[in-house]
C-alpha atoms as a PDB file:
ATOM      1  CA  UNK A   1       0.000   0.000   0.000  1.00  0.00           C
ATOM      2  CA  UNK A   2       2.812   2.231   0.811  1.00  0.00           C
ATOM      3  CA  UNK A   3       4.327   1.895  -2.808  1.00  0.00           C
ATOM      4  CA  UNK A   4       1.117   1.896  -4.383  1.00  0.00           C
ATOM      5  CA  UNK A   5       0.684   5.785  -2.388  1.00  0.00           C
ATOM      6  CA  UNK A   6       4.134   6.909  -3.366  1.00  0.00           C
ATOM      7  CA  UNK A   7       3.182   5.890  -6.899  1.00  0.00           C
ATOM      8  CA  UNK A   8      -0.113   7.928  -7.116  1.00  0.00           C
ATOM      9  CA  UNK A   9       1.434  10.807  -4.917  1.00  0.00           C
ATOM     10  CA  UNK A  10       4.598  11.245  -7.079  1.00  0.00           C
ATOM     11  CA  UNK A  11       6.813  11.054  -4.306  1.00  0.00           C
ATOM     12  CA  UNK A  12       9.931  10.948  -5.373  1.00  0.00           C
ATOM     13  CA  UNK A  13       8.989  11.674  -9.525  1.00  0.00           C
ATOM     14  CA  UNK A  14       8.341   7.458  -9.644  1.00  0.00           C
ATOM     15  CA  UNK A  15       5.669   7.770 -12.501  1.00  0.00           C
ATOM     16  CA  UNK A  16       8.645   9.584 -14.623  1.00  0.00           C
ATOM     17  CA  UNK A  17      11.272   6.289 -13.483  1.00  0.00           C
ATOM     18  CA  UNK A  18       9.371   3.524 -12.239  1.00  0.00           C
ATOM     19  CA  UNK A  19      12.251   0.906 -12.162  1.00  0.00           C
ATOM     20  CA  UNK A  20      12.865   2.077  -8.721  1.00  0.00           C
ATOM     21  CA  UNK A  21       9.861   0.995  -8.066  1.00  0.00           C
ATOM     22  CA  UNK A  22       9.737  -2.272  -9.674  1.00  0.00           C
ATOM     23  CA  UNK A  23      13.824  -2.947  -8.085  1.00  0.00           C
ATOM     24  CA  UNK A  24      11.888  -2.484  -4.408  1.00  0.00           C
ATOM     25  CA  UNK A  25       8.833  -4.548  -5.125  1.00  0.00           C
ATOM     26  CA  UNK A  26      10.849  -7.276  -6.543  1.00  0.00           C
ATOM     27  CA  UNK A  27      13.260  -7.320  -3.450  1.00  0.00           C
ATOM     28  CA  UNK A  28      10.432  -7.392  -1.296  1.00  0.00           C
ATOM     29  CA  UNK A  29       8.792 -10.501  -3.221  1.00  0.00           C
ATOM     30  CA  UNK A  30      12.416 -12.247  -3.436  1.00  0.00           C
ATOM     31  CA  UNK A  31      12.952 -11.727   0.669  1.00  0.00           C
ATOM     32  CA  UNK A  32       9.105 -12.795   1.467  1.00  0.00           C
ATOM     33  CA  UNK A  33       9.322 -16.076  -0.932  1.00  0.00           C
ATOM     34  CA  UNK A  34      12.410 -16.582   1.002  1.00  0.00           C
ATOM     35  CA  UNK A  35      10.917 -16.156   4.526  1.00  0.00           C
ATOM     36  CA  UNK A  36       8.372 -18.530   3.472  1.00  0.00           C
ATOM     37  CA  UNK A  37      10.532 -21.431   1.904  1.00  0.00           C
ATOM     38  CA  UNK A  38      12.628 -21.358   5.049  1.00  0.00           C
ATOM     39  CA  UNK A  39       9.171 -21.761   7.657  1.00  0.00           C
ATOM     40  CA  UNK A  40       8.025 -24.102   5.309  1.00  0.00           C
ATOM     41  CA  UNK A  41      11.103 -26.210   5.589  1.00  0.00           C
ATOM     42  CA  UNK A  42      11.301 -25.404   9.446  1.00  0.00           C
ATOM     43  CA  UNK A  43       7.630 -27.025  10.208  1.00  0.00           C
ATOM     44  CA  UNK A  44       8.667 -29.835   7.496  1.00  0.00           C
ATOM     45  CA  UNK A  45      11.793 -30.674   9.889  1.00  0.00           C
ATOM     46  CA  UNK A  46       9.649 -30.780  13.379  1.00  0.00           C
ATOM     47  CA  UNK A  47       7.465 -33.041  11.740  1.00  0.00           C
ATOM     48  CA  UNK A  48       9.837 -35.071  10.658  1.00  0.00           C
ATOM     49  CA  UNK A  49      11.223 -35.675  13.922  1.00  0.00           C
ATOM     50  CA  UNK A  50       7.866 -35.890  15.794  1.00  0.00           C
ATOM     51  CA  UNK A  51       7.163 -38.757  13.450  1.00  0.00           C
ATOM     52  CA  UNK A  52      10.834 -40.208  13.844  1.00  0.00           C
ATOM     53  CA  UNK A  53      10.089 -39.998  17.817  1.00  0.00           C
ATOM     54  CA  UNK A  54       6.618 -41.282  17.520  1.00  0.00           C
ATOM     55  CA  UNK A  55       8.193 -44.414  14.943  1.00  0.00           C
ATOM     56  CA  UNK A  56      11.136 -44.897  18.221  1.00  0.00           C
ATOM     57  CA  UNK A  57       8.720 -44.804  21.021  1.00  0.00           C
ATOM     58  CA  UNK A  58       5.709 -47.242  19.150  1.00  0.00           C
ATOM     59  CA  UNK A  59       9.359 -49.950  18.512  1.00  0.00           C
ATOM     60  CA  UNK A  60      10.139 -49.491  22.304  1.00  0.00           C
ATOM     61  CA  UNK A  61       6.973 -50.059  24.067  1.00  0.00           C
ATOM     62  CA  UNK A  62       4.954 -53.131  24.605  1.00  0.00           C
ATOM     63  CA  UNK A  63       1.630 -51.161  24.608  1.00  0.00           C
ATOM     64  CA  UNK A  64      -0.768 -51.438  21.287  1.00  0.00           C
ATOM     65  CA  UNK A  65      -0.618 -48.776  19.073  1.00  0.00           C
ATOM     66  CA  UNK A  66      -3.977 -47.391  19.792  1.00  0.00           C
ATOM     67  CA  UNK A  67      -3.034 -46.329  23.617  1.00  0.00           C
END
């Protein structure tokens, strides 16, 4: 929203060069997709070793697998 106000405003005479615009946008995009990919993996390693330490604990016990 910010850009989208310096855009219609004119701060900074964007409508005249508007790759400085595009350059921030794009950075943005490229720093959020990476923020994302690395929760994504994050959650995709705890699950990992909840199921590892459920897979250990089930091998371990004597008790059924529904208790």
């Amino acid at each position: 929203m910010i850009f989208v106000a310096l855009y219609y405003f004119n701060s900074f005479h964007l409508q005249e060069k508007p790759s400085v615009l595009y350059l921030i946008v794009g950075m943005m995009f490229v720093n959020g997709l990476i923020f994302h990919i690395t929760r994504t993996n994050r959650r995709l390693d705890a699950l990992v070793e909840l199921l590892d330490f459920d897979h250990k604990n089930q091998g371990d016990s004597n008790n059924s697998k529904d208790a």
